[in-house]
C-alpha atoms as a PDB file:
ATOM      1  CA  UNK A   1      54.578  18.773  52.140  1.00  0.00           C
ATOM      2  CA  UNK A   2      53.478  15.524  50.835  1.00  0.00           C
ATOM      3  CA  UNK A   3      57.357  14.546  50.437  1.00  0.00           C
ATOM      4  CA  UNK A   4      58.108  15.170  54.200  1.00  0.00           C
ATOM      5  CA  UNK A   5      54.560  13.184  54.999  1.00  0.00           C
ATOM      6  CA  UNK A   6      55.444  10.151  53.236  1.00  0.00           C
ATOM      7  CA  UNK A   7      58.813   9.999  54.417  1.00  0.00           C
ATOM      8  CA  UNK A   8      58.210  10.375  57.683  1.00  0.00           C
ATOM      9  CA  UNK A   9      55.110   7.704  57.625  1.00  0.00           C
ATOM     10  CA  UNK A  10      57.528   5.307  55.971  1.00  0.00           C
ATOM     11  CA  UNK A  11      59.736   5.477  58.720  1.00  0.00           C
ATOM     12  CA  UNK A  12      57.552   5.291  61.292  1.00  0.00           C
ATOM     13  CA  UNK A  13      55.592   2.495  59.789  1.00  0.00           C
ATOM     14  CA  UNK A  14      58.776   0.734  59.157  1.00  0.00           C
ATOM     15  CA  UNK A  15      59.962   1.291  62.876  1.00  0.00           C
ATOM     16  CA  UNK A  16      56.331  -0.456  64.202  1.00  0.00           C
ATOM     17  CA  UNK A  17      56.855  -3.320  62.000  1.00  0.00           C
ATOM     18  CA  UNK A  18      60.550  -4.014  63.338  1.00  0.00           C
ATOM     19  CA  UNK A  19      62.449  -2.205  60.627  1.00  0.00           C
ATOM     20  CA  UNK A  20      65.146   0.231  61.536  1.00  0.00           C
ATOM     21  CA  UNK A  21      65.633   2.904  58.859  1.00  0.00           C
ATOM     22  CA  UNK A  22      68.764   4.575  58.782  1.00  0.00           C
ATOM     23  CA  UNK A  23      67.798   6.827  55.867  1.00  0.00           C
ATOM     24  CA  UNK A  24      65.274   7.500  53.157  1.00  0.00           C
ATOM     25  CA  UNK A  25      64.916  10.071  50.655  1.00  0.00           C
ATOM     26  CA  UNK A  26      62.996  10.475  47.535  1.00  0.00           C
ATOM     27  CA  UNK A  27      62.718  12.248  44.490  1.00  0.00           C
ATOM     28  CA  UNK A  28      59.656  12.910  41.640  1.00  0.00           C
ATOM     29  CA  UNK A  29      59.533   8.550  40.606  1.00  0.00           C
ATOM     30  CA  UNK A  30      61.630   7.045  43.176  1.00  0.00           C
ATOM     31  CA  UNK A  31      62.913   6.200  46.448  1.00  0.00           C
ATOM     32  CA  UNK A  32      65.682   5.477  48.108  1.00  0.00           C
ATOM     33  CA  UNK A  33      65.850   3.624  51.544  1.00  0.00           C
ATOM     34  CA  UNK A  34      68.844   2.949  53.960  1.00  0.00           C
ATOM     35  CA  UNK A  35      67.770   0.359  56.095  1.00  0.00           C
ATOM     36  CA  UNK A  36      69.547  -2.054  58.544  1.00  0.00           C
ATOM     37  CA  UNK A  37      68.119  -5.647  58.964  1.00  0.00           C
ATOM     38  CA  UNK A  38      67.960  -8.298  61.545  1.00  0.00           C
ATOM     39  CA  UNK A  39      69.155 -11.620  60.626  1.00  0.00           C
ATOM     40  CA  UNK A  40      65.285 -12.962  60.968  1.00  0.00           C
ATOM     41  CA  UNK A  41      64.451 -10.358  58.018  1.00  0.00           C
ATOM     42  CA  UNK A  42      64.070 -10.986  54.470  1.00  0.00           C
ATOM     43  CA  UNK A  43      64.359  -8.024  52.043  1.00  0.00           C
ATOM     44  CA  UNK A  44      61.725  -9.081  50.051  1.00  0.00           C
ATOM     45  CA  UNK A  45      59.449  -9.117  53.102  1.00  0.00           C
ATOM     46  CA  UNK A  46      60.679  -6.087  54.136  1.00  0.00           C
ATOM     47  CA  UNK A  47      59.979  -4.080  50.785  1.00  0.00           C
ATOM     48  CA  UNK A  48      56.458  -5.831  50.788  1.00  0.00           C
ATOM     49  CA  UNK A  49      55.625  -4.259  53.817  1.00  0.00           C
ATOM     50  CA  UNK A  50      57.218  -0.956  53.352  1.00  0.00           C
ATOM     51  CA  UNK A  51      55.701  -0.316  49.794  1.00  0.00           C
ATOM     52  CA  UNK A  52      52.259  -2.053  50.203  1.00  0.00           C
ATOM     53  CA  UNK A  53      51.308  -0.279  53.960  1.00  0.00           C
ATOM     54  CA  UNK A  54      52.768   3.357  52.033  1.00  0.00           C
ATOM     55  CA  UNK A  55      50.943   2.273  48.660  1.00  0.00           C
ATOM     56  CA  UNK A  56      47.703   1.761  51.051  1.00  0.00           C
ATOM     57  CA  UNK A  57      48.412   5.166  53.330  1.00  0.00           C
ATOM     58  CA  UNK A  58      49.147   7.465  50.341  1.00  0.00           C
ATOM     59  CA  UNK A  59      45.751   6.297  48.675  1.00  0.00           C
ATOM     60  CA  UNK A  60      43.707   6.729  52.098  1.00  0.00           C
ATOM     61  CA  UNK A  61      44.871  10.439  52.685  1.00  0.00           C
ATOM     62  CA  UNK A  62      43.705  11.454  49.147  1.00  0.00           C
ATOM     63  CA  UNK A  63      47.376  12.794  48.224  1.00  0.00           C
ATOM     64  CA  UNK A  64      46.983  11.704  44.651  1.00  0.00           C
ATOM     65  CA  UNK A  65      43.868  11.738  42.507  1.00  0.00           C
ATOM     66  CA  UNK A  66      43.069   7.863  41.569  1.00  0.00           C
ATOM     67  CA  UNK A  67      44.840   5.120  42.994  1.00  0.00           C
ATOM     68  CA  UNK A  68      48.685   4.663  43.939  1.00  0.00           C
ATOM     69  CA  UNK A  69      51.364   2.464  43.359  1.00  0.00           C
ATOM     70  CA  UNK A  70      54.498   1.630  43.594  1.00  0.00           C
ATOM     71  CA  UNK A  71      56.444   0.086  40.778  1.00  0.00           C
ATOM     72  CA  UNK A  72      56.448  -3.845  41.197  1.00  0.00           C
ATOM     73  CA  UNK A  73      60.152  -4.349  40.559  1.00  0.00           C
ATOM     74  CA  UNK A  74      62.855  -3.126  42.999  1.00  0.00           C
ATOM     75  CA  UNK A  75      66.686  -2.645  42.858  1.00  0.00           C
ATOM     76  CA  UNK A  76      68.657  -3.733  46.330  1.00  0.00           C
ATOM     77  CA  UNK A  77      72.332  -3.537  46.938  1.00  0.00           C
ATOM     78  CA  UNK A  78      73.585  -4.399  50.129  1.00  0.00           C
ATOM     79  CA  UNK A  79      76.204  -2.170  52.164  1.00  0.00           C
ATOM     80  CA  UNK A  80      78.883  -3.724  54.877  1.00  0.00           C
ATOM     81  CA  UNK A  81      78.526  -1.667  58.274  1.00  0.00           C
ATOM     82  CA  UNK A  82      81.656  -0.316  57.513  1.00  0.00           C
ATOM     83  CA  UNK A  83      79.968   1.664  54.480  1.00  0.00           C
ATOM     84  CA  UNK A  84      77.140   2.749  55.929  1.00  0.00           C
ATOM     85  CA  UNK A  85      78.344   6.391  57.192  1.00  0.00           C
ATOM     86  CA  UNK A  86      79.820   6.796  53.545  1.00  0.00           C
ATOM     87  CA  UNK A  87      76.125   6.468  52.541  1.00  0.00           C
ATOM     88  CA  UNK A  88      74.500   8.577  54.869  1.00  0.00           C
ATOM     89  CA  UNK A  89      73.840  11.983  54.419  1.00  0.00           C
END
């Protein structure tokens, strides 16, 4: 249950901000997010808002006891269009 919450907040927070997610999954410590990015977007930007609005959510609906947060590193690799089906589930 909380998986499917956060996953699907992410998305749709991501989609209000201007951020098209192609996929996203997660497991126990991590995350993993497709995402396809218009030339005005920086990924650092991008992961700033995607972390810190679902670091901010997750802490307001009580999921976990104390305070949440994400990691402050990242890892990004990018993928040519051509690649992107290959990635997808």
């Amino acid at each position: 249950m909380i998986k499917e919450g956060l996953l699907q907040h992410i998305v749709e927070n991501a989609r209000s901000k201007g951020i098209y997610v192609d996929t996203v999954n997660c497991v126990e410590d991590h995350i993993h997010i497709l995402i396809s990015m218009a030339a005005d977007q920086t990924l650092s930007k991008v992961v700033q808002l995607i972390k810190g609005e679902s670091s901010h959510w997750i802490s307001q609906t009580g999921m976990f006891k104390g305070k949440f947060g994400w990691q402050v590193c990242y890892y990004a690799e990018s993928v040519s269009y051509s690649a992107v089906t290959r990635c997808m589930p």
